[in-house]
N, C-alpha and C. Protein backbone atom coordinates (compact mmCIF):
# COMPACT_ATOMS: atom_id res chain seq x y z
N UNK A 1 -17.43 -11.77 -17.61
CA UNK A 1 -16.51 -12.82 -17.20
C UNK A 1 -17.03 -14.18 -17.64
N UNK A 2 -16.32 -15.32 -17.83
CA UNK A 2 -16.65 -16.24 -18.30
C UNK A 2 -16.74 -17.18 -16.84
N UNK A 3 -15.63 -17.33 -16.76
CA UNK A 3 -15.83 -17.76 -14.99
C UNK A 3 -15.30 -17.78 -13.65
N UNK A 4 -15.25 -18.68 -12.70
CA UNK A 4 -14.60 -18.48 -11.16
C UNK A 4 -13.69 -19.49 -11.37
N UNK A 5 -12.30 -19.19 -10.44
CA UNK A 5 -11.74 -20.80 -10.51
C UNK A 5 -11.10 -20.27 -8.86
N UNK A 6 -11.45 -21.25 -7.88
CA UNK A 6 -11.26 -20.73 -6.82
C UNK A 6 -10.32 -22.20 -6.50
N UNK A 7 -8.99 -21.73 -5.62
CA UNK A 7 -8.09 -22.77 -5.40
C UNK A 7 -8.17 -23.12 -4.06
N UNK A 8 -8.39 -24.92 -4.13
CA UNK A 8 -8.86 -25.59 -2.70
C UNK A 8 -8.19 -25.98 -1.95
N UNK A 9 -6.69 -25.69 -2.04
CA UNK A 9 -5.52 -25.97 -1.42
C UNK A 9 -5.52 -27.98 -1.78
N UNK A 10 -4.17 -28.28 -1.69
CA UNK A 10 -3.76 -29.87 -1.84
C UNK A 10 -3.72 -29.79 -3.61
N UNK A 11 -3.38 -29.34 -4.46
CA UNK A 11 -3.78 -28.98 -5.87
C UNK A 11 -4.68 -29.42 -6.47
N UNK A 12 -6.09 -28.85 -6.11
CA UNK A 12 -6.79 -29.21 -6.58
C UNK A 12 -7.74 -27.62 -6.69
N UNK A 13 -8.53 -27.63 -8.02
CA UNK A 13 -9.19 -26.11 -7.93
C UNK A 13 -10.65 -26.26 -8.59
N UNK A 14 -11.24 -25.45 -8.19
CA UNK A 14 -12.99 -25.96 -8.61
C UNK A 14 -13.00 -24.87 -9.40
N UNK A 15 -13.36 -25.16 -10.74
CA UNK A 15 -14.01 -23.70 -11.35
C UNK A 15 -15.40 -23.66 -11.79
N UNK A 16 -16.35 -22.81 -11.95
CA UNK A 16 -17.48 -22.34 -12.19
C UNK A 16 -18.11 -21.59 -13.41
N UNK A 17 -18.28 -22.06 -14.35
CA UNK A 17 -18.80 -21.43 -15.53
C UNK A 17 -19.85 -19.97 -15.19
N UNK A 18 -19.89 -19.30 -15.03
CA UNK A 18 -20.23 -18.33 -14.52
C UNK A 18 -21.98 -17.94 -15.44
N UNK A 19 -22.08 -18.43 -16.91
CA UNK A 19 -23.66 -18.14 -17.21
C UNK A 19 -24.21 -19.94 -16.98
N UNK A 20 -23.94 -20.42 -16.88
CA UNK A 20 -24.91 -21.92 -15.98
C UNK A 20 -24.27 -22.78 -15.16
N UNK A 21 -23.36 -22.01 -14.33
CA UNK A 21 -22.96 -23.30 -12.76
C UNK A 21 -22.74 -23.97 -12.99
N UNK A 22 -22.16 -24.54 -14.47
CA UNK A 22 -21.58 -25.75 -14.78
C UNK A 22 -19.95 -25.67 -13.54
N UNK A 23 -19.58 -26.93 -13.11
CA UNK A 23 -18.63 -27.45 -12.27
C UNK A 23 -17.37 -27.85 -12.96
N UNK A 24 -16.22 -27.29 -12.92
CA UNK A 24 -15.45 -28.80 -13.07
C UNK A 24 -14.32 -28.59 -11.89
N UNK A 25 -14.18 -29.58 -11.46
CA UNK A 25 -12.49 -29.78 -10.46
C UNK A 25 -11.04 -30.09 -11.54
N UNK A 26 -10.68 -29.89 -10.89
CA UNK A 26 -8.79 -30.22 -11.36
C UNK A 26 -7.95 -30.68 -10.00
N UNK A 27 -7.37 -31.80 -10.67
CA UNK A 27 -5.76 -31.71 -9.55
C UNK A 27 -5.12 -31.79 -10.34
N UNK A 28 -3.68 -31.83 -9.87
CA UNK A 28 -2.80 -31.82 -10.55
C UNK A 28 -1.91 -33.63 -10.62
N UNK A 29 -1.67 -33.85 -11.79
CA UNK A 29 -1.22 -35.06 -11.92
C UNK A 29 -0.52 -35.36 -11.24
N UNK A 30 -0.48 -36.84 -10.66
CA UNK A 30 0.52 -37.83 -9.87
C UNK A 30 1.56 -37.16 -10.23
N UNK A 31 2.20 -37.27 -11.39
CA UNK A 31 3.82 -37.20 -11.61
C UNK A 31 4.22 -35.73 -11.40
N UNK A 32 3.53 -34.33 -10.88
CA UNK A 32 3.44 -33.97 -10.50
C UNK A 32 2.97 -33.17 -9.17
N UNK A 33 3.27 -33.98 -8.55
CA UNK A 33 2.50 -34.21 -6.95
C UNK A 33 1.26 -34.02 -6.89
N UNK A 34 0.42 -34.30 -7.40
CA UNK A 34 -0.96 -34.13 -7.09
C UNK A 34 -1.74 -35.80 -6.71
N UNK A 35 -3.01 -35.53 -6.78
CA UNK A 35 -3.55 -37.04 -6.53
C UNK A 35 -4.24 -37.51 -7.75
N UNK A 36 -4.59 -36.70 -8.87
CA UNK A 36 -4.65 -37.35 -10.29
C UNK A 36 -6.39 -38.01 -10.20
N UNK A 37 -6.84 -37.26 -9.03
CA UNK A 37 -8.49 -38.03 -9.27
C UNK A 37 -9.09 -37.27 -9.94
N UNK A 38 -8.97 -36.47 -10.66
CA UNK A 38 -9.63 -35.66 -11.74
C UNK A 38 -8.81 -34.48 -12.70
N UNK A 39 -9.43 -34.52 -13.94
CA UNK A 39 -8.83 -33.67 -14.88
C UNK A 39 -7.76 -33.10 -14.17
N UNK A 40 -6.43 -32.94 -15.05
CA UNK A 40 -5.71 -31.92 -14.56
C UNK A 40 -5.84 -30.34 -15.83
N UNK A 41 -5.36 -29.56 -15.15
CA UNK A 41 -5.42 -28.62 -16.22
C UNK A 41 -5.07 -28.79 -17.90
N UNK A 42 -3.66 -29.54 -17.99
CA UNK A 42 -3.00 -29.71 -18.95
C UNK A 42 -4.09 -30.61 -19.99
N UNK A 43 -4.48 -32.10 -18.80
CA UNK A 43 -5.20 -32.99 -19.29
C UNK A 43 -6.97 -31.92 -20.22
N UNK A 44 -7.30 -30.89 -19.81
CA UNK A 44 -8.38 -29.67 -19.88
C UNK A 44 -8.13 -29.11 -21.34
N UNK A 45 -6.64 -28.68 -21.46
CA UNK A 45 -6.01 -28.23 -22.64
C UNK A 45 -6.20 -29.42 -23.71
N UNK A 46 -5.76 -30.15 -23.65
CA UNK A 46 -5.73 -31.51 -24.39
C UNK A 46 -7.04 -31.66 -24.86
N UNK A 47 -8.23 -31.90 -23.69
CA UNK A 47 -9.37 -32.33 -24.37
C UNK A 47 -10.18 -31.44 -25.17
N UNK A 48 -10.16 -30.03 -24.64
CA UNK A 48 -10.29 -29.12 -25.60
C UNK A 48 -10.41 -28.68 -26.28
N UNK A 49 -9.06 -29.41 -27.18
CA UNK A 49 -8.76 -29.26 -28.80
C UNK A 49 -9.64 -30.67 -29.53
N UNK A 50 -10.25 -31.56 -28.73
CA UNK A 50 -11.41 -32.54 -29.17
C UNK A 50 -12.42 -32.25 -29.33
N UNK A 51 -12.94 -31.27 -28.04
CA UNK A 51 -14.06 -30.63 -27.72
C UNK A 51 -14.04 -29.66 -29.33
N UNK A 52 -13.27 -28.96 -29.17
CA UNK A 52 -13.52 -27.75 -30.06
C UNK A 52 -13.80 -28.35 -31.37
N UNK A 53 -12.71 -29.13 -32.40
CA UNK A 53 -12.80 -29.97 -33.33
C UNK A 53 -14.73 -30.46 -33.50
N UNK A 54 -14.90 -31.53 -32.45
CA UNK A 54 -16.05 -31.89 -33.08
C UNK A 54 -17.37 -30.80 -32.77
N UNK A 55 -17.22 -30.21 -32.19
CA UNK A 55 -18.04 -28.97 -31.40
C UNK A 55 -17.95 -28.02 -33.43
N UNK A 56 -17.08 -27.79 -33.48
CA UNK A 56 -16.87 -27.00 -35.21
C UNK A 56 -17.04 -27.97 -36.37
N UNK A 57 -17.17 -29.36 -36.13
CA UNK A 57 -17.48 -29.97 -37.65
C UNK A 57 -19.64 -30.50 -37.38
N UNK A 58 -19.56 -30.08 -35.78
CA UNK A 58 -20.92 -30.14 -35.61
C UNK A 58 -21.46 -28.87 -36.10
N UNK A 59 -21.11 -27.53 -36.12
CA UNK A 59 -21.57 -26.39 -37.00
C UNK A 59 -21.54 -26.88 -38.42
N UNK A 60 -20.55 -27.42 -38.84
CA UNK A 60 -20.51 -27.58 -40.51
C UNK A 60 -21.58 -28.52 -41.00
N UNK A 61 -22.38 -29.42 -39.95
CA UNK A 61 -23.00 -30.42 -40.58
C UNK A 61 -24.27 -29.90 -41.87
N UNK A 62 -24.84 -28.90 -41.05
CA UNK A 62 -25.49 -28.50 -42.07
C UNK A 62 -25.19 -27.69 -43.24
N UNK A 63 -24.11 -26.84 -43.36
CA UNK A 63 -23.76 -25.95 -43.99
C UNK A 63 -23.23 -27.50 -45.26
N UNK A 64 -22.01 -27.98 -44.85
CA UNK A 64 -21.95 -29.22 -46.33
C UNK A 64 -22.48 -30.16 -45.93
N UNK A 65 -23.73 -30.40 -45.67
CA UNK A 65 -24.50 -31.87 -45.34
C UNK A 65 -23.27 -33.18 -44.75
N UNK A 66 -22.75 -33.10 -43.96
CA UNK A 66 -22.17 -34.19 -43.50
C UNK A 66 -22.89 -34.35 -41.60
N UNK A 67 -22.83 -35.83 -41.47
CA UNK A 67 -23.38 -35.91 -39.99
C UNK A 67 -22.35 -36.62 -39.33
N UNK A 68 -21.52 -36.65 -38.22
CA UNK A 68 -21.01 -36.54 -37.62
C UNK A 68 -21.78 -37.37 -36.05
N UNK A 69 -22.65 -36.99 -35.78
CA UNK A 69 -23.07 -37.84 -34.92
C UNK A 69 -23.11 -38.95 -34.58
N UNK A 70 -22.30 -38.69 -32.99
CA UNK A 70 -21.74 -40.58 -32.55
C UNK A 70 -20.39 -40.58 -32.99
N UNK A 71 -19.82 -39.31 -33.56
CA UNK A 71 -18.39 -39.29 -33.71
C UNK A 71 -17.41 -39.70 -31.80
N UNK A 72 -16.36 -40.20 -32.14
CA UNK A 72 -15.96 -40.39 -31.00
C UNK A 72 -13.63 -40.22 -30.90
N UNK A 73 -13.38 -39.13 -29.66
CA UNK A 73 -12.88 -38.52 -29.89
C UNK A 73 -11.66 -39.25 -28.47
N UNK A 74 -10.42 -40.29 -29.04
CA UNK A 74 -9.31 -40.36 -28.26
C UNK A 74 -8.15 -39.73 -27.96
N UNK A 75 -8.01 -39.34 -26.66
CA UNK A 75 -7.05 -38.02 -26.51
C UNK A 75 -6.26 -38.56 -25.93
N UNK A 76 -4.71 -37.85 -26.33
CA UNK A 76 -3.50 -38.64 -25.38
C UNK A 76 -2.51 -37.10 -25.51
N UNK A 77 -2.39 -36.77 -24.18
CA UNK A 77 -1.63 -35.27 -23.78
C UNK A 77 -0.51 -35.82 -23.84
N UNK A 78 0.99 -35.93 -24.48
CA UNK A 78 2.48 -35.82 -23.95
C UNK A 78 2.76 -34.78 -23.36
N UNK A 79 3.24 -34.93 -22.18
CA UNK A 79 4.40 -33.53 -21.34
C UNK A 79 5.59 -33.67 -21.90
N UNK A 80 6.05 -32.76 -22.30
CA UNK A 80 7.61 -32.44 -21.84
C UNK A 80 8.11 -31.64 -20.80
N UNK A 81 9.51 -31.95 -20.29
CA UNK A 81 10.40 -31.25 -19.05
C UNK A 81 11.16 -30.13 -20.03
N UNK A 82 11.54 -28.92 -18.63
CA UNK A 82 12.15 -28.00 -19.15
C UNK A 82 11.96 -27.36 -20.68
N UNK A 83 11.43 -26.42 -20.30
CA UNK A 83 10.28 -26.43 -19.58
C UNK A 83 9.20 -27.07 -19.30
N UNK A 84 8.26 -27.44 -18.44
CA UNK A 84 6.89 -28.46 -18.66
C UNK A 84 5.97 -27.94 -19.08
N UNK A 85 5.88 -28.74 -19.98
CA UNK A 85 4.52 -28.00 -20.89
C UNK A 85 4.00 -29.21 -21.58
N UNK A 86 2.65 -29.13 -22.51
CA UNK A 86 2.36 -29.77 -23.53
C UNK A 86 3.19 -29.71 -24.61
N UNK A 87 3.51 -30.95 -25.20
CA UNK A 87 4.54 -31.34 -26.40
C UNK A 87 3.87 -31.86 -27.26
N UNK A 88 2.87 -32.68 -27.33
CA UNK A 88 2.22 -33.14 -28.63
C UNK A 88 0.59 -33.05 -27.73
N UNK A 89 0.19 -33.18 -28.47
CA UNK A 89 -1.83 -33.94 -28.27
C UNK A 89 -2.00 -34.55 -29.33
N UNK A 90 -2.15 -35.91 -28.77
CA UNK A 90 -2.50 -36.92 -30.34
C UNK A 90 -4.22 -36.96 -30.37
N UNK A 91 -4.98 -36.90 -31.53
CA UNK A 91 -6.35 -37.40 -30.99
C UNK A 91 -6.74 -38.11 -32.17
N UNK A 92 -7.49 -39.16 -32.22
CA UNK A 92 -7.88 -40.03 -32.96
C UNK A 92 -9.55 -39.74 -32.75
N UNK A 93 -10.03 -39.69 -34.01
CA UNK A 93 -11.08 -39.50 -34.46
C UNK A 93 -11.67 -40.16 -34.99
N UNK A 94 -12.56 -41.16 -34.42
CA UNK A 94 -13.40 -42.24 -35.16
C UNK A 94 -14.81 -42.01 -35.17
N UNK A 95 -15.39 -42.22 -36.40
CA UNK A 95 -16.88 -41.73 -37.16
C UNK A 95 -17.74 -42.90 -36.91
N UNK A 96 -19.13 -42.68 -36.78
CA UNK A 96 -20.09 -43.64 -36.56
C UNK A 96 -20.12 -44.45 -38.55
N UNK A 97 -20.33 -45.61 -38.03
CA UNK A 97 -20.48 -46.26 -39.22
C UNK A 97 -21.92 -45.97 -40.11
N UNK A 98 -21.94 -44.88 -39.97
CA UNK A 98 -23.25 -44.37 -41.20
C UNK A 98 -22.49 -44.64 -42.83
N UNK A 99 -23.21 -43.75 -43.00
CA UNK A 99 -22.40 -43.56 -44.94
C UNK A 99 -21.06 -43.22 -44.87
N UNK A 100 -20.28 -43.93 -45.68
CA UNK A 100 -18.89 -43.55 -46.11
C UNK A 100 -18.85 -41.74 -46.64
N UNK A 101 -18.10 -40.96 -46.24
CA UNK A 101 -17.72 -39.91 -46.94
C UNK A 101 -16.79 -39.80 -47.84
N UNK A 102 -17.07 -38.37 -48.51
CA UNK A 102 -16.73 -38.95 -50.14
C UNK A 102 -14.76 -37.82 -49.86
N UNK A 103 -14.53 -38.06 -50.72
CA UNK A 103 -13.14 -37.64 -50.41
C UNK A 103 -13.15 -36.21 -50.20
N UNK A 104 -14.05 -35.81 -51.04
CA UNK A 104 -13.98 -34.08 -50.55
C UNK A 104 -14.89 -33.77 -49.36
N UNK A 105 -15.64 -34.43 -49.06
CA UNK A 105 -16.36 -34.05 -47.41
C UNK A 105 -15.14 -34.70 -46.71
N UNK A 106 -14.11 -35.54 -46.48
CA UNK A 106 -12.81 -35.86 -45.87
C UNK A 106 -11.85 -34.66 -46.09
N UNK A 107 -11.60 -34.13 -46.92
CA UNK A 107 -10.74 -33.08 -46.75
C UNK A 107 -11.68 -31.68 -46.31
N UNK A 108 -12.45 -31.33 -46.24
CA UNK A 108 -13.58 -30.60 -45.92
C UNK A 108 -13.14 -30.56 -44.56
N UNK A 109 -13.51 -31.56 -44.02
CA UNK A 109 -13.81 -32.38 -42.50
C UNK A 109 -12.21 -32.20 -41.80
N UNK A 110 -11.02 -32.67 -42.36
CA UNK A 110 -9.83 -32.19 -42.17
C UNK A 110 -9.39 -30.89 -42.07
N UNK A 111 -9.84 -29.90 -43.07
CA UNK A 111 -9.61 -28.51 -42.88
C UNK A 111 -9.98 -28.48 -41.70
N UNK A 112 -11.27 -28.21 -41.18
CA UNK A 112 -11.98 -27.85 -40.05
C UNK A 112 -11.15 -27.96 -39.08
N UNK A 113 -10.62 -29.68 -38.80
CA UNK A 113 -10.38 -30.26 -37.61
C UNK A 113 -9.43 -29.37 -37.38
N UNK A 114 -8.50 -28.90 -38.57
CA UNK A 114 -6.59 -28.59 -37.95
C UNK A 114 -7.32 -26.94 -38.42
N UNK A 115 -8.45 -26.30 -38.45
CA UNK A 115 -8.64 -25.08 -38.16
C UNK A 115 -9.61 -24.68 -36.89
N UNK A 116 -9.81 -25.47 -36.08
CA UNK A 116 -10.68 -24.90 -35.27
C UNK A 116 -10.08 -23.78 -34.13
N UNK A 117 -10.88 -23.28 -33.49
CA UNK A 117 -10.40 -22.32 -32.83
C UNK A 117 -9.51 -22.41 -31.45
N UNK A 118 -9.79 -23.78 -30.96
CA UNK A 118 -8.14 -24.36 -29.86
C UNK A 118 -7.14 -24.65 -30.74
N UNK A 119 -7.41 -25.31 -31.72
CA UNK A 119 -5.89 -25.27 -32.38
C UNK A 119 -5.60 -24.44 -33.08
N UNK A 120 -6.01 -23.15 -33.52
CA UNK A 120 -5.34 -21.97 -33.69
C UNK A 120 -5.04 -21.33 -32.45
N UNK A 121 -5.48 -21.61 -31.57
CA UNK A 121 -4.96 -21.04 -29.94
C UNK A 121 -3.50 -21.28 -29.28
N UNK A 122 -3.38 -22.83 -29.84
CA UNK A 122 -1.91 -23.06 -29.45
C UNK A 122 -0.83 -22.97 -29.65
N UNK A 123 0.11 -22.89 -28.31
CA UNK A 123 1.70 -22.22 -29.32
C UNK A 123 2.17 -23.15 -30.12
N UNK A 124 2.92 -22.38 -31.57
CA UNK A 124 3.15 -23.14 -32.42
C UNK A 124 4.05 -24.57 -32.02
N UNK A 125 4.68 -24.62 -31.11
CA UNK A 125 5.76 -25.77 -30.57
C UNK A 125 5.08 -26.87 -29.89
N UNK A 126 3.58 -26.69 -29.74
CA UNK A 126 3.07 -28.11 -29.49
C UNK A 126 2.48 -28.69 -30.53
N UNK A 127 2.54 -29.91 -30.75
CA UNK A 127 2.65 -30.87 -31.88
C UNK A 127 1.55 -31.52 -31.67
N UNK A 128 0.30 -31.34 -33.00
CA UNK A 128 -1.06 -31.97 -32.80
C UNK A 128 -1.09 -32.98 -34.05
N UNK A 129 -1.46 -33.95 -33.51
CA UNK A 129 -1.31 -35.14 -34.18
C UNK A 129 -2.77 -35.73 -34.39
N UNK A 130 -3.57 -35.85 -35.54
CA UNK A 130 -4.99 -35.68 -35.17
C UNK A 130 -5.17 -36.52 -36.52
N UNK A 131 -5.74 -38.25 -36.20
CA UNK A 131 -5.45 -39.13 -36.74
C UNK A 131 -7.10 -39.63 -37.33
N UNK A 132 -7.88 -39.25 -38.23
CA UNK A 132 -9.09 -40.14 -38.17
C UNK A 132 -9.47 -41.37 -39.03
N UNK A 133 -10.52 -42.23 -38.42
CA UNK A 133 -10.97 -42.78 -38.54
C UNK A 133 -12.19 -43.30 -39.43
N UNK A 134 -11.92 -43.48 -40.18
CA UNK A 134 -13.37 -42.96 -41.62
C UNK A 134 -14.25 -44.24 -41.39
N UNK A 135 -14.97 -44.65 -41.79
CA UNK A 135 -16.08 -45.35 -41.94
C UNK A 135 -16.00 -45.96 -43.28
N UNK A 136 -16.07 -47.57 -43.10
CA UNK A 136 -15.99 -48.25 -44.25
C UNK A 136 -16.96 -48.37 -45.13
């Protein structure tokens, strides 16, 4: 098992990484009756596909020498109604001002991003919008 997610009543749920006790809570967003003081699930999904992205161009660093470190990753979840679900995840991707990369470590670096393994996870009808930021 990967982990526990035990529900605390008021929508809010604690889950438990099950090989190191890592924590996280959830409620569920204001605009969905919740109280919005921490991650909501959806908001979890969203960051995810950031997490995963630089989490997979941090494997590639060594394989095509590119460094990435101090990369920094802005996430913005849209909902849609009827059904409610995720409709887009925009994320903007801005690089530490080290060395400029050369156009083929940029398309390199692009493959990755729109292949990592959350965004091959998602249904095709949510719309990832994944904008970066290169270094001058």
């Amino acid at each position: 098992m990967t982990s526990k997610v035990v529900y605390n009543g008021e929508l809010r749920t604690t889950s438990t990484h099950l090989r190191s006790g890592s924590v996280i809570e959830t409620d569920a967003p204001v605009d969905n009756k919740g109280k919005g003081e921490r991650f909501s699930p959806t908001d979890l999904v969203a960051t995810a596909l950031a997490q995963c992205i630089v989490t997979t161009l941090g494997l590639a660093e060594s394989t095509h020498d590119i460094n990435i470190v101090g990369a920094e990753c802005q996430v913005e979840k849209i909902m849609t109604s009827n059904p409610r679900k995720i409709g887009e995840i925009k994320i903007i991707i801005s690089f530490p001002n080290s060395s400029p990369f050369t156009d083929k470590e940029k398309i390199k670096i692009e493959h990755i991003a729109n292949t990592c393994p959350v965004h091959q996870s998602l249904h095709p009808d949510c719309i990832r919008t994944i904008i970066f930021h290169w270094p001058e």
